[in-house]
Protein backbone atom coordinates (compact mmCIF):
# COMPACT_ATOMS: atom_id res chain seq x y z
CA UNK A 1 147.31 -179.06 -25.64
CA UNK A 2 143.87 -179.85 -24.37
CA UNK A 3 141.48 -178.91 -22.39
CA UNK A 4 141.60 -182.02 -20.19
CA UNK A 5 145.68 -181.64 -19.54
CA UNK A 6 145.69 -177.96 -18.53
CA UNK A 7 145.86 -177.50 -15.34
CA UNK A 8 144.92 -174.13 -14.02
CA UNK A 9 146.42 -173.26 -10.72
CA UNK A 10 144.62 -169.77 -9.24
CA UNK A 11 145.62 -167.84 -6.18
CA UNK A 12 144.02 -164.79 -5.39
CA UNK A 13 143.57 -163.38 -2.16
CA UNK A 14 141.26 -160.65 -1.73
CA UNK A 15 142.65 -157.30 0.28
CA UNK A 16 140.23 -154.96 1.85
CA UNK A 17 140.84 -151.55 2.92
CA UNK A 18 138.79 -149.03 4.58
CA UNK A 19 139.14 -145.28 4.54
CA UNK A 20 138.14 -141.70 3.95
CA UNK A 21 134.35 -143.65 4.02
CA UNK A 22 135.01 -145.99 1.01
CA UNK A 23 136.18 -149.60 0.41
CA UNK A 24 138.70 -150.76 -1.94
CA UNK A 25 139.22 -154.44 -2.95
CA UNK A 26 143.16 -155.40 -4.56
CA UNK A 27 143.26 -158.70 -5.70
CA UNK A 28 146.67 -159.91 -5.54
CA UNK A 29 147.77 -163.28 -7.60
CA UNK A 30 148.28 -164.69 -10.63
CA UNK A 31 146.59 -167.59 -13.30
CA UNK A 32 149.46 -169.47 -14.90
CA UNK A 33 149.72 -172.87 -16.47
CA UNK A 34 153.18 -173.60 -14.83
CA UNK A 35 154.54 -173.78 -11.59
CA UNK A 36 154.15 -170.79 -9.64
CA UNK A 37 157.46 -169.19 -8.67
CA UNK A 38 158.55 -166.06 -5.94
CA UNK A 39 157.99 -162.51 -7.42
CA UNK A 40 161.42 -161.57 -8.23
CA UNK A 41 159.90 -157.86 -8.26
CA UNK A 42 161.49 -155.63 -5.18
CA UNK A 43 159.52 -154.70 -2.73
CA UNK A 44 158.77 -151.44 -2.30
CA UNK A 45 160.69 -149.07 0.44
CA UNK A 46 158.61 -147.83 2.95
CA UNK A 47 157.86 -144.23 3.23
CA UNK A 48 160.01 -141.87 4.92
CA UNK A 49 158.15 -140.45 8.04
CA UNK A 50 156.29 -136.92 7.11
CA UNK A 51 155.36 -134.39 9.41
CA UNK A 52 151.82 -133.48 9.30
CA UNK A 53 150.37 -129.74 9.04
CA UNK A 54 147.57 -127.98 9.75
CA UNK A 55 146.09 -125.87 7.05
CA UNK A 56 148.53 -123.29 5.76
CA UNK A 57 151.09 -124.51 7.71
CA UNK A 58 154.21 -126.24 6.87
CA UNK A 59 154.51 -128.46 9.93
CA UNK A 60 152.29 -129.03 12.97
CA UNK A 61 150.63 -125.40 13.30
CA UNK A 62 153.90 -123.71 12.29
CA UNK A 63 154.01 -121.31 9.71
CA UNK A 64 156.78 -120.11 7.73
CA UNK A 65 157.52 -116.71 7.02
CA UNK A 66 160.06 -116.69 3.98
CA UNK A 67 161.84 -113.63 3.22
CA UNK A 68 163.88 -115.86 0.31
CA UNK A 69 167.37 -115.41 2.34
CA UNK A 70 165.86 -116.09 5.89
CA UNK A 71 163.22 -117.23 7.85
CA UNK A 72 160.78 -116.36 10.43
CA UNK A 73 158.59 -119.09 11.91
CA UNK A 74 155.37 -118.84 13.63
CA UNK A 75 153.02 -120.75 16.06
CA UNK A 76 149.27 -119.53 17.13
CA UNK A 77 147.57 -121.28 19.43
CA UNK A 78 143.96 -120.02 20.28
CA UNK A 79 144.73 -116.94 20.76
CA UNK A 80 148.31 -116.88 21.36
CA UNK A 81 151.09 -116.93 19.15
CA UNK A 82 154.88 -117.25 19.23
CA UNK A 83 157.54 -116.09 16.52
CA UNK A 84 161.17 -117.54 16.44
CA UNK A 85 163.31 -115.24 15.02
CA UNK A 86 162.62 -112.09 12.94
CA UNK A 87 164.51 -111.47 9.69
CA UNK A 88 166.55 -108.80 8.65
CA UNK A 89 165.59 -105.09 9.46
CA UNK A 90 161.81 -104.47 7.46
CA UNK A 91 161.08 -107.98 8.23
CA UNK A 92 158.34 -106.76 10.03
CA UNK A 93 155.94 -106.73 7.19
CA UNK A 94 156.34 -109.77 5.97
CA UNK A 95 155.86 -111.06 9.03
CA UNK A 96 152.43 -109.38 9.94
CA UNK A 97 151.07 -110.77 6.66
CA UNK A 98 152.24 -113.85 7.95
CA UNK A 99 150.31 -113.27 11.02
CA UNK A 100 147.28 -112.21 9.33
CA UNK A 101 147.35 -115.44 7.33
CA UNK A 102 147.37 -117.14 10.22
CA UNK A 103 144.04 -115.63 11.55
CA UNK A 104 146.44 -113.93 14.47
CA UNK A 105 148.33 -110.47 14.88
CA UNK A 106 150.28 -108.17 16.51
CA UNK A 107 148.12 -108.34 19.75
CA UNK A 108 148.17 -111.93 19.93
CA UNK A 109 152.01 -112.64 20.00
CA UNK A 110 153.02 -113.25 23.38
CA UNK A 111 156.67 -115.06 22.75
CA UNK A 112 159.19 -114.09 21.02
CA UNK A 113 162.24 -116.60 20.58
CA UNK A 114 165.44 -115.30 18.82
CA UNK A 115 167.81 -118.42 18.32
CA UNK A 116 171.08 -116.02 17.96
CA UNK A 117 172.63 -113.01 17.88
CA UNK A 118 173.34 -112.40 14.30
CA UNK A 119 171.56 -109.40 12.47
CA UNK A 120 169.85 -111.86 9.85
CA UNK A 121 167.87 -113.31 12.69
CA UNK A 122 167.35 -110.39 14.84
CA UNK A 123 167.23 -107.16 12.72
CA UNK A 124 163.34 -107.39 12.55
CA UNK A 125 163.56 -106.81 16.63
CA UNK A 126 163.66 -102.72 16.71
CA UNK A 127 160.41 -102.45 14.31
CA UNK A 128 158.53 -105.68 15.83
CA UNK A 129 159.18 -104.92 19.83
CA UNK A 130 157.14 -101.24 19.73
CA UNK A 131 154.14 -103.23 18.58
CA UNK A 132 154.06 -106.55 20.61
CA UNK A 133 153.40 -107.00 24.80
CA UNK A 134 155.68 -110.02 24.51
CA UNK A 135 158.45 -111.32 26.04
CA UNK A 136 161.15 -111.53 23.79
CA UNK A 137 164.07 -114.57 24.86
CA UNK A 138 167.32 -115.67 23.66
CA UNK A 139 170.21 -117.58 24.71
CA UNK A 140 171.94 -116.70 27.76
CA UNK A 141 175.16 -115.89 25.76
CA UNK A 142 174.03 -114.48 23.23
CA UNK A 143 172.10 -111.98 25.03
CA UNK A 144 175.15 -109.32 25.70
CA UNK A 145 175.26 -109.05 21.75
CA UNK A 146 171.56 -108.57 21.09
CA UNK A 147 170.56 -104.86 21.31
CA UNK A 148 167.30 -104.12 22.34
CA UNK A 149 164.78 -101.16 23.52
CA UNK A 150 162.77 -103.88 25.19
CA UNK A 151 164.59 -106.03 28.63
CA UNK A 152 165.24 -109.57 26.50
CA UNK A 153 165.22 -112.95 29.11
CA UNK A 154 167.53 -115.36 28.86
CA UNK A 155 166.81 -119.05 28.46
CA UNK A 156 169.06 -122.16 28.02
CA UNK A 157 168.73 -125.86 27.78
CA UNK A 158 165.14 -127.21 29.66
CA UNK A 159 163.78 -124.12 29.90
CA UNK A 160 160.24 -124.14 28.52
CA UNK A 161 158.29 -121.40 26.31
CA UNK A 162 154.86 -121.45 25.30
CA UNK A 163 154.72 -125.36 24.87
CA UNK A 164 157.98 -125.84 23.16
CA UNK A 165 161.43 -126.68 24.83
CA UNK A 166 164.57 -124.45 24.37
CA UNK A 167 167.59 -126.64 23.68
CA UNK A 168 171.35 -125.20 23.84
CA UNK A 169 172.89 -125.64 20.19
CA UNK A 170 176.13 -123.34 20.09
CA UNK A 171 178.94 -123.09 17.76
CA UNK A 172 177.47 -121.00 15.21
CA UNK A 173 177.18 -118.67 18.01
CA UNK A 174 178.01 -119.69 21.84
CA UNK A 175 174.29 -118.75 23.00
CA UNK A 176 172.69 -120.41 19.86
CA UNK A 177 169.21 -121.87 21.41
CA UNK A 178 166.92 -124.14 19.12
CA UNK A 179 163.34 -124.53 19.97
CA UNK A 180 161.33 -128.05 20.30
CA UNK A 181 157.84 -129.11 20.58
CA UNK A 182 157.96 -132.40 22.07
CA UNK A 183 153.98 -132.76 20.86
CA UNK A 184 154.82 -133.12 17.44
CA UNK A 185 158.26 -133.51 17.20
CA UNK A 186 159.16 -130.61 15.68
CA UNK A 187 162.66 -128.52 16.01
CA UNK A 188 162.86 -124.97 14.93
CA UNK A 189 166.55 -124.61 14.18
CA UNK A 190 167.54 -121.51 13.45
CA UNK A 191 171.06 -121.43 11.80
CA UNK A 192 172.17 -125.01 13.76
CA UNK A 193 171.29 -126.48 10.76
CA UNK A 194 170.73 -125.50 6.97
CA UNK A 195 168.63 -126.57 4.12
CA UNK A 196 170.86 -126.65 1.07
CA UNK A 197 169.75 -129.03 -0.79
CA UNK A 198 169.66 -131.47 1.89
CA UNK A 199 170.44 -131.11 5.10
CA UNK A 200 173.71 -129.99 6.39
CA UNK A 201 175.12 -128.05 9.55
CA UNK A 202 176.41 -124.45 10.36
CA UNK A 203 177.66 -122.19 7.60
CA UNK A 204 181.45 -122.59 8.45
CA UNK A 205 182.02 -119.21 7.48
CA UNK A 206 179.84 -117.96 10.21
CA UNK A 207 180.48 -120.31 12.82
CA UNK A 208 182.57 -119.44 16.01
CA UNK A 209 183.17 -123.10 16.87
CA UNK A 210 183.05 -125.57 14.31
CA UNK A 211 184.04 -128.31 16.83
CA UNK A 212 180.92 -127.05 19.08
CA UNK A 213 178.58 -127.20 15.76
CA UNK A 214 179.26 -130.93 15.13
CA UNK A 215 178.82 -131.69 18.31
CA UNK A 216 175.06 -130.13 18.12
CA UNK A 217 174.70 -132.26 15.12
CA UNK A 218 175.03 -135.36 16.98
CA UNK A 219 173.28 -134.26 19.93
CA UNK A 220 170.12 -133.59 17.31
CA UNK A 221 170.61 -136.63 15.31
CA UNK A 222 169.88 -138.39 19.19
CA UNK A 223 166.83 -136.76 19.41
CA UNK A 224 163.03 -137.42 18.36
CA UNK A 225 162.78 -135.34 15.44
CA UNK A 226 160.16 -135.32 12.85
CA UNK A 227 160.71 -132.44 11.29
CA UNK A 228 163.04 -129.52 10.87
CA UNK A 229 162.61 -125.56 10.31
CA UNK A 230 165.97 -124.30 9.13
CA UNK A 231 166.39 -120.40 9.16
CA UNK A 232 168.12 -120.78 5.54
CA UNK A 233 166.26 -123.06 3.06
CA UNK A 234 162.75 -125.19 3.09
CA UNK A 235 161.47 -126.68 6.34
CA UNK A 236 162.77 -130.89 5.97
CA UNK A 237 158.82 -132.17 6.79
CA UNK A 238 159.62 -135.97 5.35
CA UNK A 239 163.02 -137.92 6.36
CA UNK A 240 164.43 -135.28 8.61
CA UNK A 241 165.35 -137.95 11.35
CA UNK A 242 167.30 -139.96 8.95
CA UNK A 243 168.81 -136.90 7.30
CA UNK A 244 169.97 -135.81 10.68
CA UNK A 245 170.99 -139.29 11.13
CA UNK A 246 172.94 -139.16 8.03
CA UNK A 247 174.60 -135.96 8.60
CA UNK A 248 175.94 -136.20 12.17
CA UNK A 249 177.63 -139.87 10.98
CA UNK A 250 179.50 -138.00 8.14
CA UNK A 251 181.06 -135.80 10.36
CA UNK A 252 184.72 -135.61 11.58
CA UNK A 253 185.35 -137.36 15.21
């Protein structure tokens, strides 16, 4: 065919972004001797929602301590910092090196949050009181069950500590308390929910009211969550609202 019956038919339009101090140009269209026709291509799904982190941290300014079977969790502030939960008994180590990584310590932690009464999330407490001036808080029925050198206040749903928000989530114990940080969204779990390859809800095995557990499910799925810090497995930093989402509708009326 020749020249003089070809007909070219070009569409380009130019895209310009700006960002991190540099331009980029896409040029989006196609040069075709036919009659152009919709992409047939899929479009691509947007991205989940990801929590952003500070330096070293896994979420907002929280930090991670990770003992492999259990987690500890801490927040500095200036120079303040909070710890929810503390491990098994010897935890205590691990989590002054967290501490230290953090640029904080011993003298700085004011708050201490324990989401429950079971030894995996409070056996730290006996090593870590003698060297804190903090005031250690846990959920108002839970508190009986919780043995401690040092007087331990009780908190429930509203109640505010340091910043973050205590929220009532029982059934894996009655007194189970989960903290939130309405700034960035962020829920520090404890054992309400679990990281096991996904997100999922109370160990049954360990739960004193399954019914009660579910029922925190939905209540968390309601919320404004953009990220979750399990005691047991990774923190959930992208997706965790419609993972929660996604959980709570699988569950049994």
């Amino acid at each position: 065919m020749g020249d003089n019956r070809l007909t070219r038919r070009l569409s380009r339009r130019l895209l310009f972004t700006a960002g991190a101090g540099a331009i980029g140009v896409t040029v989006l269209g196609s040069c075709s001797s036919g009659p152009s026709t919709p992409s047939s291509s899929p479009q691509s799904a947007a991205p989940e929602p990801s929590a952003p982190a500070a330096g070293g941290a896994v979420a907002g300014d929280w930090r991670q301590v990770d003992m492999s079977y259990v987690s500890a969790y801490i927040l500095v502030r200036g120079k303040e910092a909070a710890i929810v939960d503390l491990g098994t008994p010897g935890s205590d180590a691990a989590i002054a090196e967290g501490l230290k990584a953090a640029g904080s310590s011993w003298s700085a932690v004011k708050h201490i949050v324990l989401t429950h009464q079971h030894e995996d999330h409070v056996g730290g407490l006996a090593a870590v009181a003698p060297k804190v001036k903090a005031t250690i808080y846990a959920g108002v029925m839970d508190l009986a069950s919780i043995i401690s050198e040092k007087p331990l206040k009780g908190v429930a749903e509203g109640d505010e500590v340091f910043g973050m928000r205590i929220i009532d989530t029982p059934g894996h114990t009655l007194g189970h308390i989960s903290v939130y940080e309405p700034s960035t969204r962020i829920l520090v779990a404890g054992d309400a929910l679990r990281n096991a390859g996904g997100l999922v809800g109370s160990d049954p095995q360990y739960t004193t009211d399954e019914s009660k557990a579910n029922d925190t499910v939905r209540k968390l799925a309601a919320m404004d969550i953009m990220a979750v810090l399990p005691g047991h497995g990774g923190p959930v930093t992208v997706g965790a609202a419609k993972a929660l989402k996604e959980l709570a509708a699988g569950l049994p009326a």
